[in-house]
Protein backbone atom coordinates (compact mmCIF):
# COMPACT_ATOMS: atom_id res chain seq x y z
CA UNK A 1 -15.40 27.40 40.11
CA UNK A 2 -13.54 25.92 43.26
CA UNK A 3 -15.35 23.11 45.08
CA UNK A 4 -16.65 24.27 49.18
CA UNK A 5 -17.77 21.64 51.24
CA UNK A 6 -21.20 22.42 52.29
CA UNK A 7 -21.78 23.73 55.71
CA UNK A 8 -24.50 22.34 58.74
CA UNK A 9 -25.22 22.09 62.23
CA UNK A 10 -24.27 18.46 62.12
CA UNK A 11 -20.48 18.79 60.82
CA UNK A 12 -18.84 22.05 61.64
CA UNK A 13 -16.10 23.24 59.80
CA UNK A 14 -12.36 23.91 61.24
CA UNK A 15 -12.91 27.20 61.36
CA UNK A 16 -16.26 27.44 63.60
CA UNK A 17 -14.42 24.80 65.70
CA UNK A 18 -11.77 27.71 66.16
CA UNK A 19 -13.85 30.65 67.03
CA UNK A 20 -15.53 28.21 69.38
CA UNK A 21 -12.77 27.67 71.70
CA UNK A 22 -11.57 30.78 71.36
CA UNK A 23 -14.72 32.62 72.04
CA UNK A 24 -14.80 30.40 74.96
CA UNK A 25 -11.20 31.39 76.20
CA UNK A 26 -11.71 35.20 75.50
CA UNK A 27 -14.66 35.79 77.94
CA UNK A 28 -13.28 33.43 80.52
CA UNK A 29 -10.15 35.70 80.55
CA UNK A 30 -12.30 39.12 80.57
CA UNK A 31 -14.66 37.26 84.16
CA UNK A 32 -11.01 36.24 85.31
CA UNK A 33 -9.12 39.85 85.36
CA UNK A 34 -12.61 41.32 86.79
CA UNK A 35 -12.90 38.93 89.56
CA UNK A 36 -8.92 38.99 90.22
CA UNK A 37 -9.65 42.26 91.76
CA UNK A 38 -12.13 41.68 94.35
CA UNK A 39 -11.38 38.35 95.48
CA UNK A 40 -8.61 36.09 95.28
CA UNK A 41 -10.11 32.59 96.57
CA UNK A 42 -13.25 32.96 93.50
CA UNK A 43 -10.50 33.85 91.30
CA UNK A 44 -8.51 30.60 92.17
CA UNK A 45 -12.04 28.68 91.80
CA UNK A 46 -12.88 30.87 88.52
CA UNK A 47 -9.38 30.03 86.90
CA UNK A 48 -9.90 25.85 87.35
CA UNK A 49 -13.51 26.50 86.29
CA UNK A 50 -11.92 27.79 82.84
CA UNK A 51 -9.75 25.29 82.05
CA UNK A 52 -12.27 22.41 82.81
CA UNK A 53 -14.41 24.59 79.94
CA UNK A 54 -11.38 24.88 77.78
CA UNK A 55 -10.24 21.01 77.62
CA UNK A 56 -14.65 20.01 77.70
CA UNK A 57 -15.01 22.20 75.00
CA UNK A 58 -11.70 21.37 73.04
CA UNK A 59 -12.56 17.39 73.56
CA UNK A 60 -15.76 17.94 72.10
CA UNK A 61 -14.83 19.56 69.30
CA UNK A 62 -12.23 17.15 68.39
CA UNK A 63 -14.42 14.45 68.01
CA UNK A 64 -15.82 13.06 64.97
CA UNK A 65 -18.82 13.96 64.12
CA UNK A 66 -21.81 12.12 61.70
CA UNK A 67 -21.39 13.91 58.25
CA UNK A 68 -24.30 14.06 55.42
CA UNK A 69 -25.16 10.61 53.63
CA UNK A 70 -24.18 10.98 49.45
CA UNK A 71 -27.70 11.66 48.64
CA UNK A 72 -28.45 14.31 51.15
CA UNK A 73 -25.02 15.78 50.56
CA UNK A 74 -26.09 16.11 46.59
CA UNK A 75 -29.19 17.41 47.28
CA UNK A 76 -28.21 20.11 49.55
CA UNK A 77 -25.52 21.53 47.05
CA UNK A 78 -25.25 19.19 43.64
CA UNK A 79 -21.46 19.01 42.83
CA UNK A 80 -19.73 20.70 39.52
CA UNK A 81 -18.84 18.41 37.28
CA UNK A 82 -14.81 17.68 37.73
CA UNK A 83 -11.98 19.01 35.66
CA UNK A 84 -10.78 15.01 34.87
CA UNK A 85 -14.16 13.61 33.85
CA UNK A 86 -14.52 16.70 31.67
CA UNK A 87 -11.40 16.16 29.55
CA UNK A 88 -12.69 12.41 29.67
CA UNK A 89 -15.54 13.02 27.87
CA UNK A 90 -13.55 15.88 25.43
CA UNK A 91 -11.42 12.88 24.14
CA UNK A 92 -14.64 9.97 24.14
CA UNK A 93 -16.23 13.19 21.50
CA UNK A 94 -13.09 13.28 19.75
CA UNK A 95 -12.91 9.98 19.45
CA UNK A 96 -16.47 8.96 18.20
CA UNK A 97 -16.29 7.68 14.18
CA UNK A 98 -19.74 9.48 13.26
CA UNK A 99 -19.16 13.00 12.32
CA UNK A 100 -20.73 14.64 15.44
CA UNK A 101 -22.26 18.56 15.18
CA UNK A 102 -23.72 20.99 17.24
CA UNK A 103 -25.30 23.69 15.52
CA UNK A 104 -26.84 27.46 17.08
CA UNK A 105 -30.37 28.55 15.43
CA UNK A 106 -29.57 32.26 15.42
CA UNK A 107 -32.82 33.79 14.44
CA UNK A 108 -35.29 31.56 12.30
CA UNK A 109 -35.58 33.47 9.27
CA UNK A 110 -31.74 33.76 8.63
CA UNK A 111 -30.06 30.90 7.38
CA UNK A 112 -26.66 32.41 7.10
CA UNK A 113 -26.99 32.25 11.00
CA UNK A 114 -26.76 28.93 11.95
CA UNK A 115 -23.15 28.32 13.09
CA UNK A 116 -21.17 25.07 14.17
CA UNK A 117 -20.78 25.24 17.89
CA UNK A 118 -18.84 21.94 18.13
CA UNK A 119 -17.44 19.43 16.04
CA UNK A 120 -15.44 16.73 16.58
CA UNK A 121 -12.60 14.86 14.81
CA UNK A 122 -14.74 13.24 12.44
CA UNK A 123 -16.66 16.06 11.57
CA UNK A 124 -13.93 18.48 10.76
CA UNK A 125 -12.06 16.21 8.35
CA UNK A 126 -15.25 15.75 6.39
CA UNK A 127 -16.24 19.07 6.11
CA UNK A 128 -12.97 20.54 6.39
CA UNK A 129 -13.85 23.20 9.33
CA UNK A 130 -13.00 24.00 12.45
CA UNK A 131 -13.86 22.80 15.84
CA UNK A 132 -16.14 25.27 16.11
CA UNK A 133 -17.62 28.72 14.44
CA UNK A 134 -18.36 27.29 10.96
CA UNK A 135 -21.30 28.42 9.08
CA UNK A 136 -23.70 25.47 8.41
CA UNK A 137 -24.60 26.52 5.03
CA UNK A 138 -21.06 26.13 4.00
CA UNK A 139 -20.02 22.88 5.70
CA UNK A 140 -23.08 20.88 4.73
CA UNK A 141 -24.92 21.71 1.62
CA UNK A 142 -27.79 18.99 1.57
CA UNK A 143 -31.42 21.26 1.67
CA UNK A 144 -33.29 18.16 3.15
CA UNK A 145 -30.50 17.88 5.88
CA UNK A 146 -30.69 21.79 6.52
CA UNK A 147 -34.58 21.42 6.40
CA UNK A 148 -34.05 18.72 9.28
CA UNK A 149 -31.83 21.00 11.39
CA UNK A 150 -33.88 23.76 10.93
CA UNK A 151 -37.11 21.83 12.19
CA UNK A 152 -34.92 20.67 15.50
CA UNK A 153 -34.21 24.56 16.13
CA UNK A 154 -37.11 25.64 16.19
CA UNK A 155 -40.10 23.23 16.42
CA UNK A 156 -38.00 20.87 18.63
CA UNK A 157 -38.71 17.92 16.06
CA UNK A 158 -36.00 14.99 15.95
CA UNK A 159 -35.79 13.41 12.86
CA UNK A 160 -33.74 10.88 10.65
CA UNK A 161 -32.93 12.01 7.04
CA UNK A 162 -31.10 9.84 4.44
CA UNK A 163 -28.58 11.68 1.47
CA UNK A 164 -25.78 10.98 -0.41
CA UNK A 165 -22.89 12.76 -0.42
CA UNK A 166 -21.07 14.64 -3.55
CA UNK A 167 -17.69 13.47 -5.03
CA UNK A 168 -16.02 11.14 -7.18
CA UNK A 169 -16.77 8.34 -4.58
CA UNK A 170 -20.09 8.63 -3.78
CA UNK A 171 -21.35 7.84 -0.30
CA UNK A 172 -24.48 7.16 1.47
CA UNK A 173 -25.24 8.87 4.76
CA UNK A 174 -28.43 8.74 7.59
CA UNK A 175 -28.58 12.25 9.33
CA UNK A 176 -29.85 12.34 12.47
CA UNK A 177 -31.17 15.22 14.25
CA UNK A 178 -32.70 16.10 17.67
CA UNK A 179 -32.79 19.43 19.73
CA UNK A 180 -30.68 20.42 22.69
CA UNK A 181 -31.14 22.00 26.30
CA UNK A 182 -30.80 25.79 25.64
CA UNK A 183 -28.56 27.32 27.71
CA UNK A 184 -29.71 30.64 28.24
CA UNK A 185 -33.03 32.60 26.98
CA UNK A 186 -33.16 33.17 22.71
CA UNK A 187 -30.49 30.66 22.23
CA UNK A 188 -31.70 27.28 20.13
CA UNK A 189 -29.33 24.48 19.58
CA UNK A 190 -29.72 21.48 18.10
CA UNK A 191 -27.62 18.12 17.50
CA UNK A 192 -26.64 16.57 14.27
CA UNK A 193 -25.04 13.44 13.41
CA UNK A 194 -24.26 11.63 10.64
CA UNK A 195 -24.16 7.61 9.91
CA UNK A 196 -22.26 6.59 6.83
CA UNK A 197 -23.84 3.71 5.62
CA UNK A 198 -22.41 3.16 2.01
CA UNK A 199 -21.58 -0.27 3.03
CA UNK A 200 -24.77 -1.83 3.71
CA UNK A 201 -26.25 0.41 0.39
CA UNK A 202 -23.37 -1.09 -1.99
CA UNK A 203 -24.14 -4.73 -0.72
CA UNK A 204 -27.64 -4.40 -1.04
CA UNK A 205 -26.92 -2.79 -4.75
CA UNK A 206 -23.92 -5.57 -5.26
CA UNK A 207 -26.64 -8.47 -4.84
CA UNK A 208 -29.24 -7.09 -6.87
CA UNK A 209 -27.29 -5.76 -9.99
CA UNK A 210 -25.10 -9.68 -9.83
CA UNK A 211 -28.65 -11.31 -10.02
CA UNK A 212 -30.21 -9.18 -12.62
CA UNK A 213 -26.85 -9.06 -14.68
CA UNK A 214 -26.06 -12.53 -13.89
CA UNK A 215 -29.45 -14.17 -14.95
CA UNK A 216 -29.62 -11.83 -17.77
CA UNK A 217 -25.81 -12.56 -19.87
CA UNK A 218 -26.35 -16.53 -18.69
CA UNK A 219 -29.55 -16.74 -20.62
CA UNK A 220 -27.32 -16.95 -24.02
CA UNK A 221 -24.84 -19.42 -22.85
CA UNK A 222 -27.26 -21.59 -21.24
CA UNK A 223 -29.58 -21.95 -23.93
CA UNK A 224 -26.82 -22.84 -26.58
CA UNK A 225 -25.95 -25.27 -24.03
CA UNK A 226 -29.38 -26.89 -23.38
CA UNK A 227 -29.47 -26.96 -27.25
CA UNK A 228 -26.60 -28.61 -28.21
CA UNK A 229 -27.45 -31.00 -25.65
CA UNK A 230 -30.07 -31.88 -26.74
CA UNK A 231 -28.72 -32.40 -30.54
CA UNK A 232 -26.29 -34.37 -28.41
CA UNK A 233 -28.94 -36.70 -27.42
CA UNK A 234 -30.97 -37.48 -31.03
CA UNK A 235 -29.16 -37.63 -34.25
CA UNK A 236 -25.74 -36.48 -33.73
CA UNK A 237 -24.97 -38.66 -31.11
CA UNK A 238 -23.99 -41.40 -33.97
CA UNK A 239 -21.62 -38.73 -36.08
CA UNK A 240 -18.51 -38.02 -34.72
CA UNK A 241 -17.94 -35.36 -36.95
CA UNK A 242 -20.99 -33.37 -35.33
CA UNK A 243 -20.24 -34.69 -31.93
CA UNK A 244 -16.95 -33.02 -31.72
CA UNK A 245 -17.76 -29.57 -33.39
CA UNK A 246 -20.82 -29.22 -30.99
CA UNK A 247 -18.37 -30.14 -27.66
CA UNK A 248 -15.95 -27.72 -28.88
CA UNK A 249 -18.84 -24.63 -28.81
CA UNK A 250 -19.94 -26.34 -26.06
CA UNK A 251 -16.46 -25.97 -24.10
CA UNK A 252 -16.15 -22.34 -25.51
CA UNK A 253 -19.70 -21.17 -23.96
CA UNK A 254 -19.04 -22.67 -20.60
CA UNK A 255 -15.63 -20.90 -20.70
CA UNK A 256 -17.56 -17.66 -21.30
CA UNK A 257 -19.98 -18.57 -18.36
CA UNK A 258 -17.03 -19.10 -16.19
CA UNK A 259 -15.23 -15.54 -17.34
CA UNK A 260 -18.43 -13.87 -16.98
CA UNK A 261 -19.40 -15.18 -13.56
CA UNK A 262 -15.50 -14.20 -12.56
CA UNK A 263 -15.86 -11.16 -14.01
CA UNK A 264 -19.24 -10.26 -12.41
CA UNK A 265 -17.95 -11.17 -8.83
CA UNK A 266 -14.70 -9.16 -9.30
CA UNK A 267 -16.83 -6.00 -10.04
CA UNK A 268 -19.15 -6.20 -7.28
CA UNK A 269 -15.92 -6.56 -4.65
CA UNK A 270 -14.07 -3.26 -6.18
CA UNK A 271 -17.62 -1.63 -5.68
CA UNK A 272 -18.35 -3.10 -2.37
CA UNK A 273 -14.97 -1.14 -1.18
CA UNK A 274 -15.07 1.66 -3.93
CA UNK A 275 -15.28 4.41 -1.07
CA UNK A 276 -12.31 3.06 0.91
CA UNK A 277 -8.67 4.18 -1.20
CA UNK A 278 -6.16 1.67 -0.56
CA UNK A 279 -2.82 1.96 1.62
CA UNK A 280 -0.52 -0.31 -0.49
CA UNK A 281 2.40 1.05 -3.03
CA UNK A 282 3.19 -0.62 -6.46
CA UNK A 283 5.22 0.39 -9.23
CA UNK A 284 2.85 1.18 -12.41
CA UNK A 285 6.00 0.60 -14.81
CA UNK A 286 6.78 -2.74 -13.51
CA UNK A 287 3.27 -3.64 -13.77
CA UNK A 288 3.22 -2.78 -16.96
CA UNK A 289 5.70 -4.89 -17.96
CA UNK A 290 4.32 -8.09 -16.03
CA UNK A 291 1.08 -7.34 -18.19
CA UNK A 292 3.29 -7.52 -21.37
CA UNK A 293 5.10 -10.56 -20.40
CA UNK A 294 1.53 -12.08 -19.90
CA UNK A 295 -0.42 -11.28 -23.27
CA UNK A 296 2.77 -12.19 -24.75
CA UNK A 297 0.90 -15.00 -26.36
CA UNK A 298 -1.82 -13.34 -27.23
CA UNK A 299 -0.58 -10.68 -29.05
CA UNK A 300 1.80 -13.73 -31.36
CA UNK A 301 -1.22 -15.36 -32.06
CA UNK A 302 -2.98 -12.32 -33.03
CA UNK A 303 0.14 -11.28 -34.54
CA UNK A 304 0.03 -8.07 -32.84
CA UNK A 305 3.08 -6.03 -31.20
CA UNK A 306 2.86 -4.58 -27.78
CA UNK A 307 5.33 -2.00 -27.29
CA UNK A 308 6.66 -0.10 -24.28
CA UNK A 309 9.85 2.32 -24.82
CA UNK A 310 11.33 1.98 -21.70
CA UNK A 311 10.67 -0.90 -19.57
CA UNK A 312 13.37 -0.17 -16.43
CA UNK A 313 11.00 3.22 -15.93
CA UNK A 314 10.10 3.90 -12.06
CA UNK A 315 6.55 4.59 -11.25
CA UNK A 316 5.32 4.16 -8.11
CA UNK A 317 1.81 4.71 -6.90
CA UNK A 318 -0.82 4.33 -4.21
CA UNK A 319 -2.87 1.08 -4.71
CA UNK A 320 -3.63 -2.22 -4.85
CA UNK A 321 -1.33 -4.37 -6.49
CA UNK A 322 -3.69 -6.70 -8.01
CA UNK A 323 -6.40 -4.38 -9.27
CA UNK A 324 -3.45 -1.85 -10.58
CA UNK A 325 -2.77 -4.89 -13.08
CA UNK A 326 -5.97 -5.84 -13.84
CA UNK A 327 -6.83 -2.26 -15.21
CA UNK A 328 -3.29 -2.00 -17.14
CA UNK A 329 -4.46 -6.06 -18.18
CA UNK A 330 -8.06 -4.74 -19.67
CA UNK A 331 -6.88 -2.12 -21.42
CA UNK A 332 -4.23 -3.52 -23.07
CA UNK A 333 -6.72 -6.53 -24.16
CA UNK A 334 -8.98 -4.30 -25.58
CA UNK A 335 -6.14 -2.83 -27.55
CA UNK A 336 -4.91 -5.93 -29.23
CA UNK A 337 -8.70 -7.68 -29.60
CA UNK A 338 -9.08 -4.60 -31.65
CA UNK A 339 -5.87 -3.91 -33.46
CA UNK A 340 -5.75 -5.24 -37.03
CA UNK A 341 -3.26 -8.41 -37.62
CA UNK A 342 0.36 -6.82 -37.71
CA UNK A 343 0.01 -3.72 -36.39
CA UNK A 344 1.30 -2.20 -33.17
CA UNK A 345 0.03 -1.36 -29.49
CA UNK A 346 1.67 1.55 -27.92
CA UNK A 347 2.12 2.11 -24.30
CA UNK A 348 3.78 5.06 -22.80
CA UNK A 349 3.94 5.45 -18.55
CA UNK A 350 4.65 9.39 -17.45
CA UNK A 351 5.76 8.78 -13.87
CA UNK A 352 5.21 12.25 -12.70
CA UNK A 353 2.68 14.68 -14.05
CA UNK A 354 0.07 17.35 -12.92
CA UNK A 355 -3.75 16.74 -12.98
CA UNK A 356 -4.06 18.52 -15.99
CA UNK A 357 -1.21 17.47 -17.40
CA UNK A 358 -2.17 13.74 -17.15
CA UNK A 359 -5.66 14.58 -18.51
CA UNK A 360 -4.26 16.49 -21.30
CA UNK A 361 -5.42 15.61 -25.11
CA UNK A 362 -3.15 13.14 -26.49
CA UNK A 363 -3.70 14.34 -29.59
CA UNK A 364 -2.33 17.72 -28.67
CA UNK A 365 -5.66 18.87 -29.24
CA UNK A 366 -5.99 18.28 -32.45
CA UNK A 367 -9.03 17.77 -33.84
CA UNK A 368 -8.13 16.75 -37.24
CA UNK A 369 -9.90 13.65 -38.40
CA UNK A 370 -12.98 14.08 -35.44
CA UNK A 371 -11.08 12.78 -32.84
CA UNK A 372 -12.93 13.09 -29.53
CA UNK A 373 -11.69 13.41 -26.29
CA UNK A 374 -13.62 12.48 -22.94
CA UNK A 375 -12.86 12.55 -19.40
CA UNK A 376 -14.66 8.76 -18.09
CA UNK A 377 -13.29 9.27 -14.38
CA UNK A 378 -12.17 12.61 -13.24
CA UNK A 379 -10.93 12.79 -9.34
CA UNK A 380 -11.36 15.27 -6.48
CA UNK A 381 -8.90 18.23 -7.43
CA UNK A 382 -6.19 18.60 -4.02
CA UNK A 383 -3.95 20.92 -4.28
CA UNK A 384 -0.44 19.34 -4.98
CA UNK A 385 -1.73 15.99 -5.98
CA UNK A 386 0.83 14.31 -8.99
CA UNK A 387 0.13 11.63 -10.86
CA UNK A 388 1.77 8.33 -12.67
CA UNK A 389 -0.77 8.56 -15.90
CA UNK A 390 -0.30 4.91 -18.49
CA UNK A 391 -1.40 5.35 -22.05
CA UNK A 392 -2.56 2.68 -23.86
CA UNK A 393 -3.06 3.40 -28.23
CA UNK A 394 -4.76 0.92 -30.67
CA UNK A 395 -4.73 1.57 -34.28
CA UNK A 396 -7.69 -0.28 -34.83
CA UNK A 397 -11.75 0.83 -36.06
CA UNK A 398 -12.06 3.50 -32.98
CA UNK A 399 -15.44 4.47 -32.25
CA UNK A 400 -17.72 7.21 -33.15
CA UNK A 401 -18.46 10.50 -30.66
CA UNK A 402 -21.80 9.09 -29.30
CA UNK A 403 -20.50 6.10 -27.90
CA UNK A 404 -17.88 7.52 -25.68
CA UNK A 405 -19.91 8.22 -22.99
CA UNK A 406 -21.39 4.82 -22.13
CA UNK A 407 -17.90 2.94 -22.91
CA UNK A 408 -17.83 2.25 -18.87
CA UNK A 409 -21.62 0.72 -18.69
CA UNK A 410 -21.69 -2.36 -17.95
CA UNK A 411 -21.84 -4.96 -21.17
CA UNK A 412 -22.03 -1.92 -23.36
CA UNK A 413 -20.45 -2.79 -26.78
CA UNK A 414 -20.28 -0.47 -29.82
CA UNK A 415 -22.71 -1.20 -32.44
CA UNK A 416 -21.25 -3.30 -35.18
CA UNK A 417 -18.43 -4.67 -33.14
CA UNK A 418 -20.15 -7.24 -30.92
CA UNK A 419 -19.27 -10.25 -33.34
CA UNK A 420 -18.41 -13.38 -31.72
CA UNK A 421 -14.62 -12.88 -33.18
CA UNK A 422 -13.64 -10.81 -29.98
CA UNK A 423 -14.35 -12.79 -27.06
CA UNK A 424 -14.96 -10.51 -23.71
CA UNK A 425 -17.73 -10.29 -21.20
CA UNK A 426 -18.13 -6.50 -21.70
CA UNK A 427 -17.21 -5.61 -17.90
CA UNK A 428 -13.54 -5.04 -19.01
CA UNK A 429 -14.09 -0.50 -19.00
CA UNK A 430 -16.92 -1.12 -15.95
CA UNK A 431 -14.16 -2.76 -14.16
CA UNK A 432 -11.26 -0.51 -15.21
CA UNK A 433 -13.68 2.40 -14.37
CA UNK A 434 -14.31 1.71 -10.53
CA UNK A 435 -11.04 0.32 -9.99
CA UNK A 436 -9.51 3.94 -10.99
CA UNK A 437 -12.03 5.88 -8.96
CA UNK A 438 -11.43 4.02 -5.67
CA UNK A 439 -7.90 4.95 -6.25
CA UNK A 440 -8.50 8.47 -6.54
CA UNK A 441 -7.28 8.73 -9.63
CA UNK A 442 -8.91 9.60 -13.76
CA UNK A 443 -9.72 7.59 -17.14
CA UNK A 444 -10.01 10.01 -20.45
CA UNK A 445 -10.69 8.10 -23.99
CA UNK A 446 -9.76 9.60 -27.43
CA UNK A 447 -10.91 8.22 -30.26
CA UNK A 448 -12.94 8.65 -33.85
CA UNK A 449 -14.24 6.25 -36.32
CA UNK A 450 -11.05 4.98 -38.59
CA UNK A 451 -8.37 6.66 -35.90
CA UNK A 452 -7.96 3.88 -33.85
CA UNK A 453 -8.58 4.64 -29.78
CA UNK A 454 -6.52 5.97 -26.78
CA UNK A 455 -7.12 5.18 -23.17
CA UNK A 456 -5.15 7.12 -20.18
CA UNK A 457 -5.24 6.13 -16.54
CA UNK A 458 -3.42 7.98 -14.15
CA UNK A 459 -3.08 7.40 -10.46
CA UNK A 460 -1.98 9.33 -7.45
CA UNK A 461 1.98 8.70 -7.20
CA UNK A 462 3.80 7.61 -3.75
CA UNK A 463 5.47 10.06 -1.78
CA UNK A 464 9.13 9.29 -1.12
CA UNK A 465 9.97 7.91 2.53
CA UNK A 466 12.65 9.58 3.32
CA UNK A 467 15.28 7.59 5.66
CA UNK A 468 16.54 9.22 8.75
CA UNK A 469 20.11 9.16 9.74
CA UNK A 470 20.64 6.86 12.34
């Protein structure tokens, strides 16, 4: 609607001005042409008479005159609100980081009726809708966060609501609602926004599970420690012998302190930033190798052979360069620690495969033998997603059906294979696990008692940047 300047006694407009004067000049010139008749020497005095009026009423007019202070002016007609500050506050709702909606009630017993009136930015890419028209129901799927928007249609009720969100990464959110102006009679609307606070939940979870896991695997250490010590202190102190063998487990169970305190701390950063995929790009093949070249030692003294077919492969992924090693690291440890003296590790990288092809059995499906197969970390199917998958094979004891599903807990061994001989702080597969899901990518495990075990881990590959001509 186009702005007009309110109108009052005190500031005429142009156009009153106008018909003023010439209101004025009109009947002087109708008194004129009568009196012209009659008389001459009144129509001389008549015609100087006019102009006087003319220029009196013309200087008036001109001058300025006292206008309406901003508050009066605002009361008498409040301004619309102008086209600039309007596409102002478009782009601050746009901009805001908190998924933002506004929601219509429709009628209150049908809940297919409530229907996104406005979203913004942050909104639409996590529910995937438009800026506006969306049906609630299908955009957010939480019945205590419908419950809430309901209650601020209708019974004009703000309140705060706390969920978690679905997915591989799972993330914590605080819904706020609160109920809206109506704009018209029968219409209900009603304001929703949501808070993501996985942060401040995985830091609060990241400081108790590193106490309670911390203070629980120390307790062994420390009290061989404190023991030896002690033996240290009375009758062994004189033997040499003694004194040396005790050291050496001594040296060996702080080492193991050390590993698991590392260990621990690594975890609880790759959880702290689980829901956040990185931006970097490393080649999973030459990874790989660097791993090899690493365990090198290792797998000689172990007298175990690590093998990988072709070692000038290209496969480049999304991810962190550091953790992308540490997963290839931990599973390949695993797979000589448990491989019998002489035998063979195999490793095989597919740079470019389809979900389900990465996830496929490696056994072909066969189940000959009770081999098991089971998906540990599955991620978010998008359309057009490929994958660099590694595959790492042992040929050692493998691992019955029932313990496939807890491989990933934290310090979870398999029953008969926790002897001190294998030396690990059983986060390797906890670690390997979280590492994989904050890159959006999947872990499967195949394996049966006497078959030996096979780990996949496959990760979203890089997109070629193509160079344009210059």
């Amino acid at each position: 609607m186009p702005y007009e300047a309110a109108q009052s006694p005190v500031a005429p407009s142009a156009a009153s001005r106008l018909w003023t004067v010439g209101a004025s000049a009109g009947v002087s010139a109708v008194v004129l042409l009568t009196l012209a008749v009659f008389h001459q020497e009144i129509a001389h005095w008549l015609i100087g008479a006019a102009l006087l009026v003319g220029v009196f009423t013309w200087a008036v007019n001109r001058r300025p005159r006292p206008t309406l202070s901003t508050e009066a002016a605002q009361a008498a007609e409040p301004l619309p609100w102008p086209a600039a500050d309007q596409r102002l506050l478009d782009s601050a709702f746009e901009a805001l980081a908190d998924p933002v909606l506004v929601v219509s009630g429709g009628e209150a017993d049908d809940i297919a009726g409530r229907r996104v009136v406005l979203a913004n930015g942050a909104a639409r890419e996590l529910f995937r809708i438009q800026r506006e028209g969306a049906l609630l129901v299908s955009a957010v799927r939480e019945p205590t966060v419908l419950e809430a928007v309901d209650e601020a249609l209708f019974g004009g009720v703000a309140r705060t609501t706390d969920y978690s969100g679905v997915g591989a990464q799972t993330r914590h959110w605080r819904a706020l609602t609160r109920p809206l102006p109506t704009p018209g009679e029968g219409a209900t609307l009603a304001l929703l926004v949501l808070r993501d606070e996985t942060d401040v939940r995985r830091m609060e979870l990241m400081r108790v599970d590193f106490l309670a896991n911390a203070s629980h695997e120390l307790k062994t250490p420390l009290a061989s420690l404190a023991g030896f010590i002690e033996t240290l202190k009375g009758h062994a102190k004189d033997d040499p012998k003694a004194r040396d063998r005790f050291l050496d487990i001594m040296a060996v169970q702080a080492d193991r302190m050390s590993r698991l305190v590392a260990d621990l701390l690594s975890l609880s950063r790759i959880e702290l930033n689980e829901h956040v995929p990185p931006s970097g790009r490393v080649d999973l093949a030459r990874a790989t190798v660097d791993v090899m070249d690493a365990v090198s030692i290792l797998s000689a003294e172990r007298s175990v052979t690590v093998r990988l077919d072709d070692r000038d492969l290209s496969a480049p992924v999304h991810g962190d360069r550091d953790e992308i090693v540490q997963v290839v690291q931990n599973l390949v440890d695993n797979a000589i620690k448990y491989s019998p003296s002489g035998d063979t590790v195999d490793i095989v990288i597919r740079p470019d495969v389809s979900l389900d092809e990465a996830a496929a059995p490696w056994s072909g499906g066969n189940r000959e033998g009770g081999i098991t197969r089971l998906p540990l970390v599955t991620p978010d199917r998008e359309p057009g997603n490929r994958y660099a998958a590694i595959t790492v094979r042992d040929h050692g004891p493998g691992m019955a059906r029932e313990h496939l599903p807890r491989l990933t807990e934290r310090f979870y061994r398999v029953e008969g294979q926790k002897s001190g001989e294998r030396q690990g702080t059983g986060l390797g597969l906890a670690i390997v696990k979280h590492i994989v899901n904050r890159h959006r990518g999947g872990l499967t495990v195949e394996s049966a008692p006497g078959q030996g075990a096979v780990f996949t881990a496959y990760f979203p590959i890089a997109r070629k940047v193509e160079k344009t001509a210059a």
